[in-house]
Protein backbone atom coordinates (compact mmCIF):
# COMPACT_ATOMS: atom_id res chain seq x y z
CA UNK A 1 9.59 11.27 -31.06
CA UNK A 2 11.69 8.49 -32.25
CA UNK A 3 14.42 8.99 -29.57
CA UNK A 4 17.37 11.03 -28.59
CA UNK A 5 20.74 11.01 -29.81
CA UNK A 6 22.22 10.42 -26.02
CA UNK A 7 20.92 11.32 -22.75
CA UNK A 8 19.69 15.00 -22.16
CA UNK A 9 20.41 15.86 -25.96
CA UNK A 10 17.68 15.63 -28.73
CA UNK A 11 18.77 15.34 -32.38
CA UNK A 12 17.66 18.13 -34.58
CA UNK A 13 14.45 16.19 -36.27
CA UNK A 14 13.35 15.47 -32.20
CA UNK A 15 14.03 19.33 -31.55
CA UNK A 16 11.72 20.53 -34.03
CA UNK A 17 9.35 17.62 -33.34
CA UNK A 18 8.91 18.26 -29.68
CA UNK A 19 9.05 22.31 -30.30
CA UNK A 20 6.11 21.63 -32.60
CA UNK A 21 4.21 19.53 -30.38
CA UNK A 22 4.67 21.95 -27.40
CA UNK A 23 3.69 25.02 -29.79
CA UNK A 24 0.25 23.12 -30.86
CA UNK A 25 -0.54 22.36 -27.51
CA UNK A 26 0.56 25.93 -25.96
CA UNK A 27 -1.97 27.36 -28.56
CA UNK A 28 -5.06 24.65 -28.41
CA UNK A 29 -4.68 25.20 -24.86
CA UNK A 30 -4.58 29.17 -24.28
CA UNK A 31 -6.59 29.34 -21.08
CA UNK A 32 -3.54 27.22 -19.10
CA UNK A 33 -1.05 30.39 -19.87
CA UNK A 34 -3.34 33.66 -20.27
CA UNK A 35 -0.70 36.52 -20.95
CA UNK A 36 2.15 34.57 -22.26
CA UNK A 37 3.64 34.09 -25.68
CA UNK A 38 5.15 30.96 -27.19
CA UNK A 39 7.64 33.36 -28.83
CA UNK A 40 9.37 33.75 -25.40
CA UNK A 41 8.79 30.34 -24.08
CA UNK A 42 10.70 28.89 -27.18
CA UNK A 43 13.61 31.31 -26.74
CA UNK A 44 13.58 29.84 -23.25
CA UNK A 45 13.50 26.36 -24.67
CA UNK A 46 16.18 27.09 -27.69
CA UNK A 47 18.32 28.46 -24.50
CA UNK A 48 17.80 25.32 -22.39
CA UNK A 49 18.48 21.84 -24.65
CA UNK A 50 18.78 19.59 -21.37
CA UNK A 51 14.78 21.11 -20.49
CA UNK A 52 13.65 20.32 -23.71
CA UNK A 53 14.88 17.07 -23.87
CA UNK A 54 12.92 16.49 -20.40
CA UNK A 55 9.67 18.24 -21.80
CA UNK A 56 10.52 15.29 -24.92
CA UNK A 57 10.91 12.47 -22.18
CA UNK A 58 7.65 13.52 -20.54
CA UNK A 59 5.92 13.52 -24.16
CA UNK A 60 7.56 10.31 -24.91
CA UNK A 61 5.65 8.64 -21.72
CA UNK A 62 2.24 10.30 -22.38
CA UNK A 63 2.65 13.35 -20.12
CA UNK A 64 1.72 15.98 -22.73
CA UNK A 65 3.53 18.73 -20.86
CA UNK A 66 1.84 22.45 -21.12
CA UNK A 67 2.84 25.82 -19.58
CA UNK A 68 1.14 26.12 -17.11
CA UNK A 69 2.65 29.79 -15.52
CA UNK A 70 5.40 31.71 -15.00
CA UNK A 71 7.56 32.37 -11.85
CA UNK A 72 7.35 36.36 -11.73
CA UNK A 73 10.81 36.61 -9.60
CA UNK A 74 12.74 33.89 -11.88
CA UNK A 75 10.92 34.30 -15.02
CA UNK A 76 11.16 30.88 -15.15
CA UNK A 77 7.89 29.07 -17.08
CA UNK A 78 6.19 26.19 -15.47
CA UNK A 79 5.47 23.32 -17.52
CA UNK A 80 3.10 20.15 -15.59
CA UNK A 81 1.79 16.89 -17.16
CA UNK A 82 -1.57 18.23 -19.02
CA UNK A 83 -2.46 14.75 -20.15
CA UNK A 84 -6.57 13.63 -19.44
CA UNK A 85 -5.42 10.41 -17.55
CA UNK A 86 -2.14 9.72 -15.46
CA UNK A 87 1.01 9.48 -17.80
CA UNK A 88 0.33 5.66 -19.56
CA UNK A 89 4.51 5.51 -20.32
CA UNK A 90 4.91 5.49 -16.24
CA UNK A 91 2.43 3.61 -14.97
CA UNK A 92 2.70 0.46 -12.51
CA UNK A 93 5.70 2.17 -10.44
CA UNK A 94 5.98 2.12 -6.60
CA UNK A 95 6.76 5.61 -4.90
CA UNK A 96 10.82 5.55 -4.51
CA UNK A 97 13.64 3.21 -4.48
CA UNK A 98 13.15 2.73 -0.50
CA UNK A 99 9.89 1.42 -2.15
CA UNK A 100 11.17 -0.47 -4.78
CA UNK A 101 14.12 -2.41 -2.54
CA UNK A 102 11.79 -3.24 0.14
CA UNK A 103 9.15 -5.56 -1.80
CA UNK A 104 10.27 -9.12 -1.75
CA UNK A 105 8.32 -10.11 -4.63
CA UNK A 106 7.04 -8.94 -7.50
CA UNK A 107 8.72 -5.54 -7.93
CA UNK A 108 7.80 -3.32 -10.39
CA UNK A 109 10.77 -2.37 -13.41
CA UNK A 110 10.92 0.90 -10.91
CA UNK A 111 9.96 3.90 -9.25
CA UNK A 112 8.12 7.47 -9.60
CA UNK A 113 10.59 9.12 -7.98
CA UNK A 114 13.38 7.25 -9.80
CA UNK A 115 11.81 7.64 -13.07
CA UNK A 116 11.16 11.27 -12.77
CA UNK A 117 14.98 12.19 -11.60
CA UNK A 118 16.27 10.37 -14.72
CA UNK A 119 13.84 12.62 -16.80
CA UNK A 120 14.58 15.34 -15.08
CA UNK A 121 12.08 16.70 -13.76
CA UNK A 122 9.70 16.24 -10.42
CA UNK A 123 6.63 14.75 -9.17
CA UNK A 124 4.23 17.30 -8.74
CA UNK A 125 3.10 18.35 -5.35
CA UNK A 126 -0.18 18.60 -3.40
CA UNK A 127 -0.54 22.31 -4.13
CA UNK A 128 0.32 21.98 -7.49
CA UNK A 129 -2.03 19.21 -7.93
CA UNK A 130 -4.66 21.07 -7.36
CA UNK A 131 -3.95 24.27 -9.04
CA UNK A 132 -3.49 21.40 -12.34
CA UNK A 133 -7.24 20.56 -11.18
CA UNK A 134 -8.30 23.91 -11.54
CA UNK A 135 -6.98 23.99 -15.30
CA UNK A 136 -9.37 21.12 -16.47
CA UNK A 137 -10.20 17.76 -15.39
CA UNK A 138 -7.78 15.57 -15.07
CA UNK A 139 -7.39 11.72 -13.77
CA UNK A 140 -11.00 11.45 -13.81
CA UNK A 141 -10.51 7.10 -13.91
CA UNK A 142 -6.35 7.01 -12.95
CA UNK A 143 -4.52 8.73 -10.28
CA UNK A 144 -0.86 10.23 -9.62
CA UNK A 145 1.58 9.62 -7.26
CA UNK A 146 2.23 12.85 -5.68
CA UNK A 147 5.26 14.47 -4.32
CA UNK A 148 4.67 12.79 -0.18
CA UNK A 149 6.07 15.02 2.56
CA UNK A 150 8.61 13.57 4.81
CA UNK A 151 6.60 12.92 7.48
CA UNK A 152 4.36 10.55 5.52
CA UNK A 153 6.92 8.58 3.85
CA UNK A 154 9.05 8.14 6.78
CA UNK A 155 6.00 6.35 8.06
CA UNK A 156 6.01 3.98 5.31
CA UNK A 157 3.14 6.15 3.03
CA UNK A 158 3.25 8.00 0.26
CA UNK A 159 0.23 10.57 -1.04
CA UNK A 160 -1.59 10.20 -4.64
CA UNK A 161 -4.26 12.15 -6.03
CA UNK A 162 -7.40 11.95 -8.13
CA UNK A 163 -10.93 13.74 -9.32
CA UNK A 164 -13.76 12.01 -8.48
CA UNK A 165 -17.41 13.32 -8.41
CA UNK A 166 -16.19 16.41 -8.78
CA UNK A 167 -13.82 17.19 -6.04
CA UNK A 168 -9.97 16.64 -6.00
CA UNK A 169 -8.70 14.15 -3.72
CA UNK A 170 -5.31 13.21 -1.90
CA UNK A 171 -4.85 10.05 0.14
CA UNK A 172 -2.36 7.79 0.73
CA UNK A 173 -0.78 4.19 -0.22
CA UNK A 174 2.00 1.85 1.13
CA UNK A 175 4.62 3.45 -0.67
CA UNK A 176 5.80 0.13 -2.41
CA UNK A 177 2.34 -0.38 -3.41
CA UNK A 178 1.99 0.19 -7.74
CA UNK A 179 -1.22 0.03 -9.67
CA UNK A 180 -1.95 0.23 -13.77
CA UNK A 181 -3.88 2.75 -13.36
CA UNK A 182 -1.64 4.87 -11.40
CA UNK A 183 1.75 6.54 -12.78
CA UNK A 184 2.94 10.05 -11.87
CA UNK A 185 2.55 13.95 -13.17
CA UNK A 186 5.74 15.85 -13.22
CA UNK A 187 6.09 19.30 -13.28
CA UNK A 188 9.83 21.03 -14.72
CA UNK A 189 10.96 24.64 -14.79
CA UNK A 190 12.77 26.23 -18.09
């Protein structure tokens, strides 16, 4: 996608660029969604312009958003970053702008959190983490910054995950700390 016309709207070329992107990947990827049809996840889509422009953002930055499920009381569909590795168009951010403010030196251009809220959409959680994990295997050499709970980053921390030899794991990071190999997954609801 070249780029949208203004913030939150897609031109008509990007609109059927990212709907054909998302279709491809919806049917490579079949075992992500069992039981849904990209008929009614488009008509969700077509319905929703300002969530399709974020599903083009997170494209844009190397997400490669899928479906992922469907909220059986909403009806809303799920969409999380499906890409191998952690998003490459996000990477080297701290945690939040708390983050971001408090390093003296050397600040990154700026943060997850930030980043994700002007996509519109939001950092994945633990749980959802690792029901992504269970879909395939994903930052198997990177890692995510991961929605932290309160608690944590009240403390200063902030929570990222990973796969390594096999098993899923969350730990923690200064939360003005920011690595190349780390960005963050996002997860949206259309």
């Amino acid at each position: 996608m070249k780029g949208s016309e203004s913030k939150s709207k897609l031109s008509p070329t990007d609109k059927k660029d990212i709907l054909g992107i998302l279709k491809a990947r919806f049917e490579k990827h079949a075992n992500r969604h069992k039981g849904l049809k990209w008929a009614d996840v488009e008509a969700k889509l077509e319905a929703h312009p300002d969530k399709l422009w974020s599903l083009g953002e997170m494209e844009r930055t190397g997400g490669e958003p899928d479906v992922v499920g469907q909220d059986k009381k909403t009806g809303e569909y799920l969409f999380f970053d499906c890409s191998p590795e952690t998003p490459k168009g996000r990477i080297s951010t701290c945690y939040d702008r708390e983050a971001l403010d408090s390093r003296k030196e050397h600040k990154p251009k700026t943060s997850a959190v930030d980043m994700a809220e002007a996509m519109g959409i939001e950092l994945l959680t633990e749980e959802q983490y690792h029901e992504l994990q269970k879909l395939g295997e994903f930052d198997l050499k990177t890692s995510s910054w991961l929605k932290s709970p309160a608690e944590v980053r009240k403390l200063g921390g902030a929570i990222f995950g990973d796969k390594r030899f096999g098993r899923v794991f969350i730990y923690h990071n200064g939360a003005q700390s920011y690595y190349a190999a780390r960005a963050f997954r996002g997860a949206l609801k259309v």
